[in-house]
Protein backbone atom coordinates (compact mmCIF):
# COMPACT_ATOMS: atom_id res chain seq x y z
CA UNK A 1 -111.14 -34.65 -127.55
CA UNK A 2 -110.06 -33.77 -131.08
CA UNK A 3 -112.91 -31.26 -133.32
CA UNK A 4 -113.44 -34.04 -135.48
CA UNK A 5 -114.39 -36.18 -132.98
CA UNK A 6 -116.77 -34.00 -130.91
CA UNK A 7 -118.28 -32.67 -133.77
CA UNK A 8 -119.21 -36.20 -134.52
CA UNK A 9 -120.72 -36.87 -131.21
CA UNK A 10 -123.48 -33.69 -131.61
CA UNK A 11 -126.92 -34.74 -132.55
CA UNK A 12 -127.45 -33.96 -136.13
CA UNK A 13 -130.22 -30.81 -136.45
CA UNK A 14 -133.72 -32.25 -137.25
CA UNK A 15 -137.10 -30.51 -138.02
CA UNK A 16 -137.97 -31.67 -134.34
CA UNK A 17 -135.54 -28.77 -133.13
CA UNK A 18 -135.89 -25.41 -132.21
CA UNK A 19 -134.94 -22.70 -134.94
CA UNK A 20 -132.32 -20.01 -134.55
CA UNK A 21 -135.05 -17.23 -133.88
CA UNK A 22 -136.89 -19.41 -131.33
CA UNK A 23 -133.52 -20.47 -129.64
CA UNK A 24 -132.30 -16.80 -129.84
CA UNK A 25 -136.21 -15.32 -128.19
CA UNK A 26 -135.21 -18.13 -125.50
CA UNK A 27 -132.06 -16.67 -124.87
CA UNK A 28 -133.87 -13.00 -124.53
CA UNK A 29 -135.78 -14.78 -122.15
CA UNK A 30 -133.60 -15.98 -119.82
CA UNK A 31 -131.92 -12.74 -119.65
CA UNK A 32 -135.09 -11.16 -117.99
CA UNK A 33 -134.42 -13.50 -114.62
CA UNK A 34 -131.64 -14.06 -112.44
CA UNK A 35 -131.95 -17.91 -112.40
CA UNK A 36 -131.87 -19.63 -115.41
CA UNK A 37 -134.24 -22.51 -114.71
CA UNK A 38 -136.95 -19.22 -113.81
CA UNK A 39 -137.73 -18.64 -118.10
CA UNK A 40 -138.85 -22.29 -118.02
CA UNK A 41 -142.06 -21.06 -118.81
CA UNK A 42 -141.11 -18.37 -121.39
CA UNK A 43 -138.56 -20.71 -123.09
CA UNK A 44 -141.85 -23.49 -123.17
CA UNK A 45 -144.23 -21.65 -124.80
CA UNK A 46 -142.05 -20.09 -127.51
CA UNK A 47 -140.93 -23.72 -128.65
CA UNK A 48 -144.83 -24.43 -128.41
CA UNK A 49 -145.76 -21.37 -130.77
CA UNK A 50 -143.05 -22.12 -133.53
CA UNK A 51 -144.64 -25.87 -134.17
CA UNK A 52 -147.96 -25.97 -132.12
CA UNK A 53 -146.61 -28.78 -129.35
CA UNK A 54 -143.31 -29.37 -127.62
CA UNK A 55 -141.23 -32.13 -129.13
CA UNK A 56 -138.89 -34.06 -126.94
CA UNK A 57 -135.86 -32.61 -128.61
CA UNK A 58 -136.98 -29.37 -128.23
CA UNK A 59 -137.44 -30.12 -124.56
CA UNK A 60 -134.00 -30.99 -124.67
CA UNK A 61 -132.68 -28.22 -126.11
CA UNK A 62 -134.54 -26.29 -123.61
CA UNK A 63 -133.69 -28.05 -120.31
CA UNK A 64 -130.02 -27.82 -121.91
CA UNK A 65 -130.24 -24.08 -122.04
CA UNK A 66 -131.58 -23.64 -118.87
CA UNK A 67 -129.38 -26.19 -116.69
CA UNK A 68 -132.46 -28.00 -115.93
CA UNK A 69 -132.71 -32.29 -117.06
CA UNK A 70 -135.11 -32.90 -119.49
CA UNK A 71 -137.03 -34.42 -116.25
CA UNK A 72 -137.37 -31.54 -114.32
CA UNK A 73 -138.33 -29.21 -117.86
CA UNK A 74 -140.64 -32.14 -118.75
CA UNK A 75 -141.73 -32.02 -114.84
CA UNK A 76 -142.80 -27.87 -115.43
CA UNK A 77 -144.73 -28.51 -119.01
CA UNK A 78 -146.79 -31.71 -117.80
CA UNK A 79 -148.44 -29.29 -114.93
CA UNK A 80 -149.54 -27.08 -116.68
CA UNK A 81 -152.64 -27.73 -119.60
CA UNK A 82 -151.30 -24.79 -121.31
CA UNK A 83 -148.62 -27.33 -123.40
CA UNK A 84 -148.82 -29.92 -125.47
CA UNK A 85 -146.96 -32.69 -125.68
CA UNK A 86 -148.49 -34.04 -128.83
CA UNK A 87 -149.39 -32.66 -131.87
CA UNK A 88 -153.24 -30.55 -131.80
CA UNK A 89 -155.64 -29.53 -134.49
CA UNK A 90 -155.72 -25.97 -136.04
CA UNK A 91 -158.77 -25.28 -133.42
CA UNK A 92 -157.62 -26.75 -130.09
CA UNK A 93 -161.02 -27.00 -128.51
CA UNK A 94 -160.03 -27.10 -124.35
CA UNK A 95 -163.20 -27.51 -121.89
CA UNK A 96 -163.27 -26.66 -117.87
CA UNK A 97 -164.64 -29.25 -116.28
CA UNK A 98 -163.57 -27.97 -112.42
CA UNK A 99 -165.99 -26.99 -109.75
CA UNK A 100 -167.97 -24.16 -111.07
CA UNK A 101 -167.80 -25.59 -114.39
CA UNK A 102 -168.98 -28.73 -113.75
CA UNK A 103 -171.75 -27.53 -111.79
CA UNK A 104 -173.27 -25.77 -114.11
CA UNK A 105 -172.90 -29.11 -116.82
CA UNK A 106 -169.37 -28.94 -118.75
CA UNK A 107 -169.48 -32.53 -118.63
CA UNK A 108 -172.29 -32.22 -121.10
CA UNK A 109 -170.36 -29.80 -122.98
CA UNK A 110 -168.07 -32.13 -123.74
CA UNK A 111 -170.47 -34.81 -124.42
CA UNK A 112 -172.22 -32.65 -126.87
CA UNK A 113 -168.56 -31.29 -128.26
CA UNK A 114 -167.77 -34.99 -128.52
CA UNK A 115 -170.62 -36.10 -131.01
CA UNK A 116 -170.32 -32.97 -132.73
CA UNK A 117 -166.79 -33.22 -133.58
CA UNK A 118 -166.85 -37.25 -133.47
CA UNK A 119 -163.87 -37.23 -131.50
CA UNK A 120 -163.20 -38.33 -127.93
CA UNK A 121 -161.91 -36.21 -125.42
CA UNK A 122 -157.41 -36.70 -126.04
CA UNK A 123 -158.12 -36.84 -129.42
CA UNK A 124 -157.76 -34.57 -133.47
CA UNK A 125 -160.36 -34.96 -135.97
CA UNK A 126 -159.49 -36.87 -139.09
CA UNK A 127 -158.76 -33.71 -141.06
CA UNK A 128 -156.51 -32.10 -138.52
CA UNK A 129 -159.01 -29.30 -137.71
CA UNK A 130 -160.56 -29.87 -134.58
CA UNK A 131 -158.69 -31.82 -131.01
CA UNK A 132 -160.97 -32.00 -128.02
CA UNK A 133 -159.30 -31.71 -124.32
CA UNK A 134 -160.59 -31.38 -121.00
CA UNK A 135 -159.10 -28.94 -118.56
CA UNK A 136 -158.86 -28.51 -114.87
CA UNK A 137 -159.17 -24.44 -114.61
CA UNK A 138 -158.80 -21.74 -116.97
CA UNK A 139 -160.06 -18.84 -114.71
CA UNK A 140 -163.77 -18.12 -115.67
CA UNK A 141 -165.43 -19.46 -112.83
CA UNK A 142 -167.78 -16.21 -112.66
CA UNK A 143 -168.82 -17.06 -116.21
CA UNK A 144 -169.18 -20.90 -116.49
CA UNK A 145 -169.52 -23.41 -118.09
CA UNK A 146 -166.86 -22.19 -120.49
CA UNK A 147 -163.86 -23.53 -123.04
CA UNK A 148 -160.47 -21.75 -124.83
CA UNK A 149 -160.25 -22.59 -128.54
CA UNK A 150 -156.58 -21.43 -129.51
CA UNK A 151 -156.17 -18.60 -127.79
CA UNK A 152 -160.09 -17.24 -127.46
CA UNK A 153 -162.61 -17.70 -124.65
CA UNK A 154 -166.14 -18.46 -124.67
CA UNK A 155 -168.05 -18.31 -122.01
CA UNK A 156 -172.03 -19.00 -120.83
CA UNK A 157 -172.14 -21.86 -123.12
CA UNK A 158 -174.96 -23.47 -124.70
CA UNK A 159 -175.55 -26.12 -127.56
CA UNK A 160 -176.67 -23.14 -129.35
CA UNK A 161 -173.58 -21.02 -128.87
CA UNK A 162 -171.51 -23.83 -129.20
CA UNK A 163 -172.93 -24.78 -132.64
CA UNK A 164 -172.43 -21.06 -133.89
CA UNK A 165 -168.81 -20.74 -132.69
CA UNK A 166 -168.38 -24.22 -134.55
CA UNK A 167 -169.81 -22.88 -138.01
CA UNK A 168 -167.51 -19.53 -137.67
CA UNK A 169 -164.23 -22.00 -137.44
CA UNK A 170 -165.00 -24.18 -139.85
């Protein structure tokens, strides 16, 4: 095939694509492991921390760097609650709701997150601050019922704690 023509046939670069520095940090990445498809997990969450969710181009690009399909990528990011597929609030409220959590009423955590917020579980506030999710495990068990915001765990909650982590986000 002539340049012309398979220049014509690559995708044209849109803001749903990865940026040099993330696609070179992926590239760092993949250099740590032997197999490729093994800095799935790296290469996922950088594209997640440059624009807050993974597009499907950016899965793409990944799976393309890695030798993987866009499946199998897609297959690695849908286990795990760490990414998202869709676009989150600036506070991305996540609740445990497994065993020990549950037990001990993160179902009314929720509840109570819910009416606070006015959002269901799934879904962003109206001004983009706030998106509610439930999550299988995040590895508190010891100090349940308990919920990530961005990167930050609580722990022990209460209505009462709840309601002053709220007022220090907002």
């Amino acid at each position: 095939m002539r340049a012309e023509a398979k220049a014509s046939c690559l995708k044209p670069l849109t803001s749903d694509m990865l940026s040099n520095k993330a696609i070179e940090d992926i590239k760092k990445a993949i250099a740590k492991y032997p197999k490729k498809r093994s800095a799935s997990m790296d290469a996922l969450r950088i594209a997640q921390e440059e624009s807050g969710y993974l597009t499907k181009e950016a899965l793409e690009q990944i799976a393309d760097m890695l030798d993987m399909t866009p499946v199998q990528l897609n297959e690695v990011a849908a286990f795990y609650t760490m990414y998202n597929k869709k676009p989150v609030g600036k506070h991305h409220v996540q609740v445990c709701t497994n065993v020990s959590c549950s037990l001990l009423g993160s179902e009314h955590i929720v509840e109570f997150l819910s009416k606070k917020l006015g959002v269901k579980k799934g879904e962003t506030t109206s001004d983009k601050k706030f998106t509610l999710s439930e999550v299988e495990c995040l590895g508190s068990c010891g100090t349940a019922p308990m919920m990530q915001i961005n990167d930050d765990y609580y722990e022990n909650l209460t209505e009462e704690t709840i309601e002053e982590i709220l007022k220090g986000l907002k």
